[in-house]
Protein backbone atom coordinates (compact mmCIF):
# COMPACT_ATOMS: atom_id res chain seq x y z
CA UNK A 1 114.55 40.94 39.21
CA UNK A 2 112.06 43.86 39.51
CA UNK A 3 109.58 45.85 37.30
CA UNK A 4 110.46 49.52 37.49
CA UNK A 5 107.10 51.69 36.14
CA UNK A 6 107.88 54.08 33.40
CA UNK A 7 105.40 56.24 35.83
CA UNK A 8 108.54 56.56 38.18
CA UNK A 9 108.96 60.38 37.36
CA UNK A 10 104.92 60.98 37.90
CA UNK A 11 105.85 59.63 40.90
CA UNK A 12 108.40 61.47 41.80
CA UNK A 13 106.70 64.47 40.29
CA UNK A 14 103.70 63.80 42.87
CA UNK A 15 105.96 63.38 45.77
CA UNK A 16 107.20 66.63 45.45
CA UNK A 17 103.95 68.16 45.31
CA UNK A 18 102.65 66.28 48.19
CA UNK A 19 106.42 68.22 49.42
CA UNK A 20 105.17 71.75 48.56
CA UNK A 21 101.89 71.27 50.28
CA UNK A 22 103.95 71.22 53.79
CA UNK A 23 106.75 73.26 52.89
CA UNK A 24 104.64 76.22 51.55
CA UNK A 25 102.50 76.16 55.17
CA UNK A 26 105.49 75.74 56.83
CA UNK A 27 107.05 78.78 55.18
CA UNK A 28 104.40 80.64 56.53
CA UNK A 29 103.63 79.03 59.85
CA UNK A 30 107.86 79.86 60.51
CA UNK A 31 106.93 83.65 59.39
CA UNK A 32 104.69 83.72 61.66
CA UNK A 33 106.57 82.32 64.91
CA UNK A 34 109.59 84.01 63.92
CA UNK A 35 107.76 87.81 63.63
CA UNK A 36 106.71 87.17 67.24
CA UNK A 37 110.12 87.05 68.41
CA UNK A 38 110.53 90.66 67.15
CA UNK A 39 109.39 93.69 68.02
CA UNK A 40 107.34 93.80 64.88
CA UNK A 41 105.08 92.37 67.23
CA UNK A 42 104.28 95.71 68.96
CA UNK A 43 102.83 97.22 65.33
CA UNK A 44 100.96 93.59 63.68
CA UNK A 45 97.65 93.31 65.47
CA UNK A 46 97.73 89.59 67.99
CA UNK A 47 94.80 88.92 65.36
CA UNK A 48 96.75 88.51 62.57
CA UNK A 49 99.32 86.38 63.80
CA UNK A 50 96.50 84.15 65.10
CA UNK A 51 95.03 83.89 62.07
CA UNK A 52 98.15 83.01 59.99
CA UNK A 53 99.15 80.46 62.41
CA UNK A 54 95.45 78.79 61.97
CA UNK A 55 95.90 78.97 58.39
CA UNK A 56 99.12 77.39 58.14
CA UNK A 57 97.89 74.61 61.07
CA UNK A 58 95.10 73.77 59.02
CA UNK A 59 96.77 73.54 55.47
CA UNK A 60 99.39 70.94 56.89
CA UNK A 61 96.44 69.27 58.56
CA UNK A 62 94.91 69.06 55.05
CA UNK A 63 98.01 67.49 54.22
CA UNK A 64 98.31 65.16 57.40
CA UNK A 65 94.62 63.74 55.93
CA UNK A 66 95.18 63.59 52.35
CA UNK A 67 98.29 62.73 52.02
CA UNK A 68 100.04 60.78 54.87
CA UNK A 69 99.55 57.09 55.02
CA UNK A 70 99.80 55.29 57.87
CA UNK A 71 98.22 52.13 59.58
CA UNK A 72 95.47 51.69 61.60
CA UNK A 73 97.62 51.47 64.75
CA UNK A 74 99.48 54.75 63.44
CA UNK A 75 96.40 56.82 63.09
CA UNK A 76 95.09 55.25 67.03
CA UNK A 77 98.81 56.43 68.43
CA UNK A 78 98.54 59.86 66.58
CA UNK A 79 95.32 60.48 68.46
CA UNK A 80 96.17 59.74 71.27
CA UNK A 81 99.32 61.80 71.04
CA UNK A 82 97.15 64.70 69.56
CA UNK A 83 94.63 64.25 72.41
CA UNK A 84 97.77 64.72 75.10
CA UNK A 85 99.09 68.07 72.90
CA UNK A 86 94.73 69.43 73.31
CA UNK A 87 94.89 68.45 77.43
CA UNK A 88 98.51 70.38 77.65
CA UNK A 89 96.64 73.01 75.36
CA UNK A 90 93.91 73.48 78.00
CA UNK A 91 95.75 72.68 81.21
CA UNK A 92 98.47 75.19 80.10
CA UNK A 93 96.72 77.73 77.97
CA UNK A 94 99.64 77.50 75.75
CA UNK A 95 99.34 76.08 72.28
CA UNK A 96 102.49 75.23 71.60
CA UNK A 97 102.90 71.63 72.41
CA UNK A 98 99.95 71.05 69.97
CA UNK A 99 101.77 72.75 67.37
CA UNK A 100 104.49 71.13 67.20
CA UNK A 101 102.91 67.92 67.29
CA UNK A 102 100.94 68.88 63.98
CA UNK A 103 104.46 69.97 62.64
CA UNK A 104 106.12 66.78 63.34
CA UNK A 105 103.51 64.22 61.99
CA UNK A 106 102.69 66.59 58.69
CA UNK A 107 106.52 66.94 57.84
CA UNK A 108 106.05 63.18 57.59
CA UNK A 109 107.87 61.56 54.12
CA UNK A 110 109.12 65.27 53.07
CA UNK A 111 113.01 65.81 53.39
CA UNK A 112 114.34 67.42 56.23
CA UNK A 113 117.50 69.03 54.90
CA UNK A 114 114.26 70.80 52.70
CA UNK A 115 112.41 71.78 56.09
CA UNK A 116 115.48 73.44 57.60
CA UNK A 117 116.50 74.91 54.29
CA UNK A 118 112.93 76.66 53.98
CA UNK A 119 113.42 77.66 57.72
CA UNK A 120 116.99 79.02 57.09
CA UNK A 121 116.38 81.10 54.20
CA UNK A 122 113.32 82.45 56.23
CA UNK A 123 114.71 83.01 59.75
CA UNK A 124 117.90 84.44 57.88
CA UNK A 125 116.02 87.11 55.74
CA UNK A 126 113.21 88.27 58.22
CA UNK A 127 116.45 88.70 61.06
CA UNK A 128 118.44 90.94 58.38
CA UNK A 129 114.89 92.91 57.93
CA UNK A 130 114.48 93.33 61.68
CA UNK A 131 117.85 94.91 62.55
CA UNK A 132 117.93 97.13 59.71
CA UNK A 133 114.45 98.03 60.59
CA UNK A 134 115.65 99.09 64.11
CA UNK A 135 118.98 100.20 63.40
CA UNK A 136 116.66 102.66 61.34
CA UNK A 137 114.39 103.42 64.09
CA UNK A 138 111.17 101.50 62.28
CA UNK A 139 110.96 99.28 65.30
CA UNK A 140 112.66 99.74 68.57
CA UNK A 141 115.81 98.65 69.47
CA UNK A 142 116.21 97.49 73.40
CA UNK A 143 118.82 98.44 74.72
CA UNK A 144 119.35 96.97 78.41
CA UNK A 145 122.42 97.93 80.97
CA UNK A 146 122.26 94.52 83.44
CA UNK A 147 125.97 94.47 84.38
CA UNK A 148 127.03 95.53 80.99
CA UNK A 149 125.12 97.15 78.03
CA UNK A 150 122.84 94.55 75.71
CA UNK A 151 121.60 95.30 72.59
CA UNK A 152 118.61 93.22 71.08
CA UNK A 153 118.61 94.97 67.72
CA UNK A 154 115.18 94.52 67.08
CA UNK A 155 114.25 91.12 68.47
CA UNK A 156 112.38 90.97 72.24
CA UNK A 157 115.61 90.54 74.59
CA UNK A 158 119.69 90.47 73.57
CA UNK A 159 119.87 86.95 74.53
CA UNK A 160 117.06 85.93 71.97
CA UNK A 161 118.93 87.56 69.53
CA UNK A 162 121.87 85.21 70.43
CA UNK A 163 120.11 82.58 70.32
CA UNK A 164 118.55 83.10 66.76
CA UNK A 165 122.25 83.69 65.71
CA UNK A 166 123.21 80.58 67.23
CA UNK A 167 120.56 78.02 65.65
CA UNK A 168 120.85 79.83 62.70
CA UNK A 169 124.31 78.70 62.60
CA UNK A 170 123.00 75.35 63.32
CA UNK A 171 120.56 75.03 60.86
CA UNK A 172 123.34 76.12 58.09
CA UNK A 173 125.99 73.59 59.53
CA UNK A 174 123.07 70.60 58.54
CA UNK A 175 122.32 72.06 55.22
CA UNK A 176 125.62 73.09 53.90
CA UNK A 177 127.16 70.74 50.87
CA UNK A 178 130.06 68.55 51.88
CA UNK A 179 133.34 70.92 51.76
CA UNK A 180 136.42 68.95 50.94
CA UNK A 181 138.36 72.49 51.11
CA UNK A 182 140.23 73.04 54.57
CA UNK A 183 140.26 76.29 53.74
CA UNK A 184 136.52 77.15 52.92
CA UNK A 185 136.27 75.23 56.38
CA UNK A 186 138.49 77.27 57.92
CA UNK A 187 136.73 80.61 56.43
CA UNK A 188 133.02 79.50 57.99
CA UNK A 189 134.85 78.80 61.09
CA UNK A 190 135.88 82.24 61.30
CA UNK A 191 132.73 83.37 60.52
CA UNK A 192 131.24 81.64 63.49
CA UNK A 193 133.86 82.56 65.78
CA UNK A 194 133.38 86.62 64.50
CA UNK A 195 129.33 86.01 65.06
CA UNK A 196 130.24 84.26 68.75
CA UNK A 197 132.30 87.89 69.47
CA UNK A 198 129.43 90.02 68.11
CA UNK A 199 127.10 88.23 70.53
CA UNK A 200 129.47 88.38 73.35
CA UNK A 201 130.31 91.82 72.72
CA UNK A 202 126.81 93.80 71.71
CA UNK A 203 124.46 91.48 73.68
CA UNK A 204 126.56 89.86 76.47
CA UNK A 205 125.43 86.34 75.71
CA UNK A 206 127.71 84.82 77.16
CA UNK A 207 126.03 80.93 77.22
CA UNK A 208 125.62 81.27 73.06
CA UNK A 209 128.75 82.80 72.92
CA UNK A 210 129.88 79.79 74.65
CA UNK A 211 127.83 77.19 72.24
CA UNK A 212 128.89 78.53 69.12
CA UNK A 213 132.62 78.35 69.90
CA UNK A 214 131.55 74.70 70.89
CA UNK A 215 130.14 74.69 67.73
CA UNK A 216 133.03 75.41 65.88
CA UNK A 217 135.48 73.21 67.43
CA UNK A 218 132.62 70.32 66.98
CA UNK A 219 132.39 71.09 63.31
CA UNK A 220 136.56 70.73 63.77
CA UNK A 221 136.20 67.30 64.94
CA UNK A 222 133.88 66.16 62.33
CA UNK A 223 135.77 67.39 59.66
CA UNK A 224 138.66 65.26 60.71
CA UNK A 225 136.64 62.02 61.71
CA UNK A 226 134.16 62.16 59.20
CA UNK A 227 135.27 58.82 57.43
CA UNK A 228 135.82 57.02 61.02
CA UNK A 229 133.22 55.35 63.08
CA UNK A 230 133.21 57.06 66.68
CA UNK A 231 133.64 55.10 69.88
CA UNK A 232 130.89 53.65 71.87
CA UNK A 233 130.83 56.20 74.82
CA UNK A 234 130.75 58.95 72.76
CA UNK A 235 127.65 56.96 70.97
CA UNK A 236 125.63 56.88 74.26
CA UNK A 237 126.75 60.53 75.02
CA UNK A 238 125.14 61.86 72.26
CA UNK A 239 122.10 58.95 72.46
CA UNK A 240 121.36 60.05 75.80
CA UNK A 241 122.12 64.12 75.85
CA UNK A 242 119.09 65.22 76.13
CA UNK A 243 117.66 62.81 78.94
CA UNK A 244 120.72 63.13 80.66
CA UNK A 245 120.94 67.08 80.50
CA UNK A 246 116.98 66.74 81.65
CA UNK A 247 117.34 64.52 84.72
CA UNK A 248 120.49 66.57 85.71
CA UNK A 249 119.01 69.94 85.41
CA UNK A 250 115.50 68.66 86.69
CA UNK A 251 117.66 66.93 89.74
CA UNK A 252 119.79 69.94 90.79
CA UNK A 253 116.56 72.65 90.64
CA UNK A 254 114.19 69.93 93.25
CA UNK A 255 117.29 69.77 95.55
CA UNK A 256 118.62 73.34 95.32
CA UNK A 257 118.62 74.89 99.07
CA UNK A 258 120.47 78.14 99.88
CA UNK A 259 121.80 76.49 103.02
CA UNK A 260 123.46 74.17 100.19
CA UNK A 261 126.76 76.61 100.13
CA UNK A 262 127.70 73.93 96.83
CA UNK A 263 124.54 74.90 95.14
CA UNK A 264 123.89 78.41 95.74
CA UNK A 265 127.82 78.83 94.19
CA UNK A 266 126.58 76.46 91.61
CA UNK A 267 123.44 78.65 90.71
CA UNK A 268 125.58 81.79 90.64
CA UNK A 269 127.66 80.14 87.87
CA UNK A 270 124.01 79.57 86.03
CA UNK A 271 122.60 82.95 86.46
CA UNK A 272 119.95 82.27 88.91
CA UNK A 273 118.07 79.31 86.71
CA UNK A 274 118.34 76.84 90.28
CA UNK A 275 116.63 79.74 92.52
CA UNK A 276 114.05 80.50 89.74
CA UNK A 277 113.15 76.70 88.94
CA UNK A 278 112.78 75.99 93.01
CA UNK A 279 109.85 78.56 93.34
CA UNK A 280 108.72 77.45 90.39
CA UNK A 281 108.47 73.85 91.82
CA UNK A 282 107.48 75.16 95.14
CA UNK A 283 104.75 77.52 94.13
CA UNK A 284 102.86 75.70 90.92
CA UNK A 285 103.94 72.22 91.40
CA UNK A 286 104.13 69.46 88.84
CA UNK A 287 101.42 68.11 87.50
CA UNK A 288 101.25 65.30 84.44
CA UNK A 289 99.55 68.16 81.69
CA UNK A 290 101.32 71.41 82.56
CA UNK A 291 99.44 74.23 83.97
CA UNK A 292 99.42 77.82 83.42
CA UNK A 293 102.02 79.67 85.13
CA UNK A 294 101.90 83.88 84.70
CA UNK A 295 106.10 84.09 83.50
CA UNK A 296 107.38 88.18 83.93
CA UNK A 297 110.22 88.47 82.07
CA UNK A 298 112.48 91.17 81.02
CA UNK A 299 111.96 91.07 77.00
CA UNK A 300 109.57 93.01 74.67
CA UNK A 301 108.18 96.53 75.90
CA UNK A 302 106.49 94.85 78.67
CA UNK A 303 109.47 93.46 80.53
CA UNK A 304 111.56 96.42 79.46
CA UNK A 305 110.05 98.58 82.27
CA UNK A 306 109.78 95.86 84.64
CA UNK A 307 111.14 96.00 88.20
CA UNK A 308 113.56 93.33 89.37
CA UNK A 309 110.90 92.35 92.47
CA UNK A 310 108.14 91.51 89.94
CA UNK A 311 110.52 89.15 88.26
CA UNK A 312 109.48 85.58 87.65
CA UNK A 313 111.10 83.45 84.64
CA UNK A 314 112.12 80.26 83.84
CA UNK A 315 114.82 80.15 81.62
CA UNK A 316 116.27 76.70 81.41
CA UNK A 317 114.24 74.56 79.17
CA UNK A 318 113.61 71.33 80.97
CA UNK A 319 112.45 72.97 84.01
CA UNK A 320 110.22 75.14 82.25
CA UNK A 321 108.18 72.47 79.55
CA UNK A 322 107.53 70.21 83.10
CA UNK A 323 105.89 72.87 84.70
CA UNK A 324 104.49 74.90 81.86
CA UNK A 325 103.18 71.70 79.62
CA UNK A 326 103.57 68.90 82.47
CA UNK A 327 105.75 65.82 83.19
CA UNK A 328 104.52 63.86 80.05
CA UNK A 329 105.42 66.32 77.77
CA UNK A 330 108.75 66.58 78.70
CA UNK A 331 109.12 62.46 79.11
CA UNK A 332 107.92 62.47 75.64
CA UNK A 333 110.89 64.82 74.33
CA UNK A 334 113.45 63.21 75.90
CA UNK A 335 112.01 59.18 75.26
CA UNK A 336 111.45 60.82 71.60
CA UNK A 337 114.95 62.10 71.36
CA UNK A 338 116.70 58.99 72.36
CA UNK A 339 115.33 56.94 70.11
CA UNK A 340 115.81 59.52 67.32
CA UNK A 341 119.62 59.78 68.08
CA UNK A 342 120.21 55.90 68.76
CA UNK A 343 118.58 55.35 64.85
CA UNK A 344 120.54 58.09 63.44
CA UNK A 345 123.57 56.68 64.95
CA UNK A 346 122.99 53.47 63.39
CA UNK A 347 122.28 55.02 59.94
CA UNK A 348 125.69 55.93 59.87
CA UNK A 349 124.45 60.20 60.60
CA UNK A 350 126.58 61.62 63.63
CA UNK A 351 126.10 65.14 62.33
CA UNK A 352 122.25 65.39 63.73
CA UNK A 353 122.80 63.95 67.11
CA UNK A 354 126.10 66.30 67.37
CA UNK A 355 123.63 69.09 66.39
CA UNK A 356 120.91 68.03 68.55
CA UNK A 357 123.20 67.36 71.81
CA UNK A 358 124.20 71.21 71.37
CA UNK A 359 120.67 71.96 71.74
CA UNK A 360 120.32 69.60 74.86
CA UNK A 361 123.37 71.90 76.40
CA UNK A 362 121.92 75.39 75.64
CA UNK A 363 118.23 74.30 76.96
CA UNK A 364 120.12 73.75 80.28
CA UNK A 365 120.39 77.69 80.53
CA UNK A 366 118.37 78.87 78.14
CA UNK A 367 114.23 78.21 76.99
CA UNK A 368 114.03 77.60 73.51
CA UNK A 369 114.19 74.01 72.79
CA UNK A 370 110.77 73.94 72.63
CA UNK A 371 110.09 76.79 70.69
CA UNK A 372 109.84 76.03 67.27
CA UNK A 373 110.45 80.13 66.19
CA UNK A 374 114.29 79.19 67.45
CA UNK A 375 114.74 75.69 67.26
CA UNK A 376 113.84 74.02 63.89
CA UNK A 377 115.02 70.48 65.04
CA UNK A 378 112.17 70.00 67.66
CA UNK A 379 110.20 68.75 64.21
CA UNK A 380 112.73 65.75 63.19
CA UNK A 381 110.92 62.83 64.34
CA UNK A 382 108.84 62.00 61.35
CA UNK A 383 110.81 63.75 58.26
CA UNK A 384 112.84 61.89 55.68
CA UNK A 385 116.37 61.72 55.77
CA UNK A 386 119.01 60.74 52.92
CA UNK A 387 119.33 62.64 49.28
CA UNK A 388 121.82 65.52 48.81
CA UNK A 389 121.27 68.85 49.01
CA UNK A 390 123.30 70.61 46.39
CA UNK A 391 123.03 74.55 46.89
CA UNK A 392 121.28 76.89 49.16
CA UNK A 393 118.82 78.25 47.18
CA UNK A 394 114.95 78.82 48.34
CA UNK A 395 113.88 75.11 47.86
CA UNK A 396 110.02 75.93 47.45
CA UNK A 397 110.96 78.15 44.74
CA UNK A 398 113.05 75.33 43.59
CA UNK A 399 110.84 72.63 43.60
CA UNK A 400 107.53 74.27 41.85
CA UNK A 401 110.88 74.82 38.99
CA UNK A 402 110.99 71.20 38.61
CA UNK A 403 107.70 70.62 38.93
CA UNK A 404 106.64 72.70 36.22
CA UNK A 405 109.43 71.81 34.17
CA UNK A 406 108.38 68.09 34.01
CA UNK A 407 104.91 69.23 33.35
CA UNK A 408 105.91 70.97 30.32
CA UNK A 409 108.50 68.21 29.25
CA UNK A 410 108.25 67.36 25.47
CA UNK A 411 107.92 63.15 26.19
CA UNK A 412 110.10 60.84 24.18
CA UNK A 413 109.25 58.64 21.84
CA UNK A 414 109.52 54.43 22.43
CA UNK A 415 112.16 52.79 20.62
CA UNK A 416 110.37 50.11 18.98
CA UNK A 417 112.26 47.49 20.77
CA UNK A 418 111.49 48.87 24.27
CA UNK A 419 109.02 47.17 26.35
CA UNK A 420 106.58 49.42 28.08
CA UNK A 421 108.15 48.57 31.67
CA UNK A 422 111.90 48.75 31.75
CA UNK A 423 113.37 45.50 33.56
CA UNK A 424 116.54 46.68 36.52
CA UNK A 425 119.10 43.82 37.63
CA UNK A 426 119.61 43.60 41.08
């Protein structure tokens, strides 16, 4: 027997406001990042985004103060894990690490089918605004000829396009209700394969061409097993995907030698990412917090007009965050993913670590894993899991609806043989 507090819906109420008070930042702070992807970039002042991001930073620190509880030994590790993201921060001269640290630990106790949703909807509409926008000539459109012709249609390079489209896809696959239909299965599938052609065809990305069919034929498989357990390798596959995909990428870029007649056939297949991480390694080293490394890329108007010999990139994820933001940064991601996947495993959720072990197979050849303006799911340690989510709709919208709506409900009266706290069976 247990008491159960006719203050339950205050509760509730409270915990959804404690909700809004990361998901409105958030909304903002994923503006913000996403924007900067775009060629809007080239017209909004570096000032502005820099002060949005601080604003949306400090709100869901507000939050991380107020409203998170944790122990004493939670608060010591959070420092310390908040002093490593202000070291890779200097070291590095990149923020980002620090970031998404504050991301992870204020998304704490709020729902993370709610996170993605709010970063869906976003990423969805501002992508719609930025190819009309170019397709209009507001912003402008890259158009690259490397082999074939690429367009970006408004974002910095084609393949970042691509790879918007593919963790948009992503991000809808978690959200979307449960479809008993075959056939409204079978309609997103065909969706997803028609998006995987676009991208192929208009951009030549090939590697998220590649990852969304994957995707689809994943989805297949867990439409069909979704009421049996899976088997035990396929458990440590997708424990270990990201590690694995880390040490194997990590391995083959430290030995790659052109005398290697394997691995220079192996590096043609990956577009150059073994050649590219070896001076990497060979030039800046490793070193535990990252340092800062001057990257010349092809994308935005910058890299648009760049020659070939000034070329310098890193494209493959794993390679990149150890030399960009150090070896503990990327030992953190991977230790941090494994345990992730192992617990969702055991909660009976296969759909996440499926999800997330795409993302460990795209950050072999491409950079975005850690880049929260692409990759929403770098922010899962901390959230809350379990609950429904029953449409689509913009959930902050959704949620100040409720809110309001229990503030303004008319209170029933007490029967007169109620108690004032109503007694549950177990």
């Amino acid at each position: 027997m247990f008491v159960v507090s006719r203050d339950y819906k205050q509760i509730n109420n409270s915990h959804r406001l404690i909700g809004l008070f990361y998901l409105l930042p958030f909304a903002l702070y994923t503006v913000c990042a996403f924007l900067q992807t775009t060629m809007f970039k080239t017209m909004i002042p570096a000032q502005t985004f820099r002060f949005l991001r601080l604003l949306s930073l400090a709100a869901i620190l507000l939050k991380i103060f107020f409203f998170n509880k944790h122990t004493l030994k939670q608060w010591m590790l959070l420092f310390l894990l908040g002093l490593a993201g202000v070291f890779v921060w200097k070291c590095s001269s990149y923020p980002d690490v620090l970031d998404i640290i504050i991301l992870i630990v204020g998304a704490r106790n709020v729902s993370f089918k709610k996170i993605v949703k709010v970063y869906f909807v976003t990423s969805l509409t501002l992508l719609v605004i930025t190819i009309i926008s170019a397709k209009l000539g507001f912003i402008p459109n890259l158009v690259y000829y490397i082999g074939k012709r690429r367009e970006s249609f408004g974002i910095i390079y084609p393949t970042n396009f691509a790879a918007h489209i593919f963790f948009l896809i992503l991000s809808y696959i978690y959200i979307r209700p449960k479809r008993k239909s075959l056939a409204i299965n079978i309609l997103e599938y065909a969706v997803y394969a028609a998006l995987a052609v676009f991208v192929y065809i208009f951009c030549y990305a090939r590697t998220n061409a590649i990852l969304i069919a994957l995707t689809i034929l994943v989805s297949i498989i867990l439409y069909f097993k979704r009421r049996k357990r899976i088997n035990r390798v396929l458990q440590i596959i997708l424990t270990y995907s990201v590690s694995a995909f880390a040490i194997l990428m990590i391995g083959l870029t430290a030995a790659y030698n052109k005398s290697c007649q394997f691995l220079v056939k192996l590096d043609t297949i990956l577009d150059n990412r073994l050649n590219q991480g070896k001076a990497g390694l060979e030039k800046y080293g490793v070193s535990v917090f990252g340092k800062h490394i001057q990257l010349n890329g092809f994308g935005d108007l910058k890299g648009f007009n760049r020659q070939y010999d000034y070329y310098f990139y890193l494209d493959s994820s794993y390679v990149r965050i150890m030399l960009l933001y150090g070896v503990i940064t990327i030992m953190i991601i991977c230790l941090a993913y494994t345990l992730f996947c192992k617990k969702r495993i055991q909660h009976g959720d296969i759909l996440l670590p499926c999800i997330i072990a795409l993302i460990a197979l795209e950050s072999v050849m491409e950079q975005h894993l850690l880049e929260f303006a692409y990759n929403p799911f770098i922010i899962v340690f901390m959230a809350k899991y379990g609950g429904k989510t029953k449409s689509l709709g913009f959930t902050i919208f959704e949620e100040l609806r409720i809110i309001i709506k229990r503030m303004f409900r008319r209170p029933k009266l007490p029967k007169k043989r109620d108690s004032i706290n109503a007694v549950v069976k177990v």
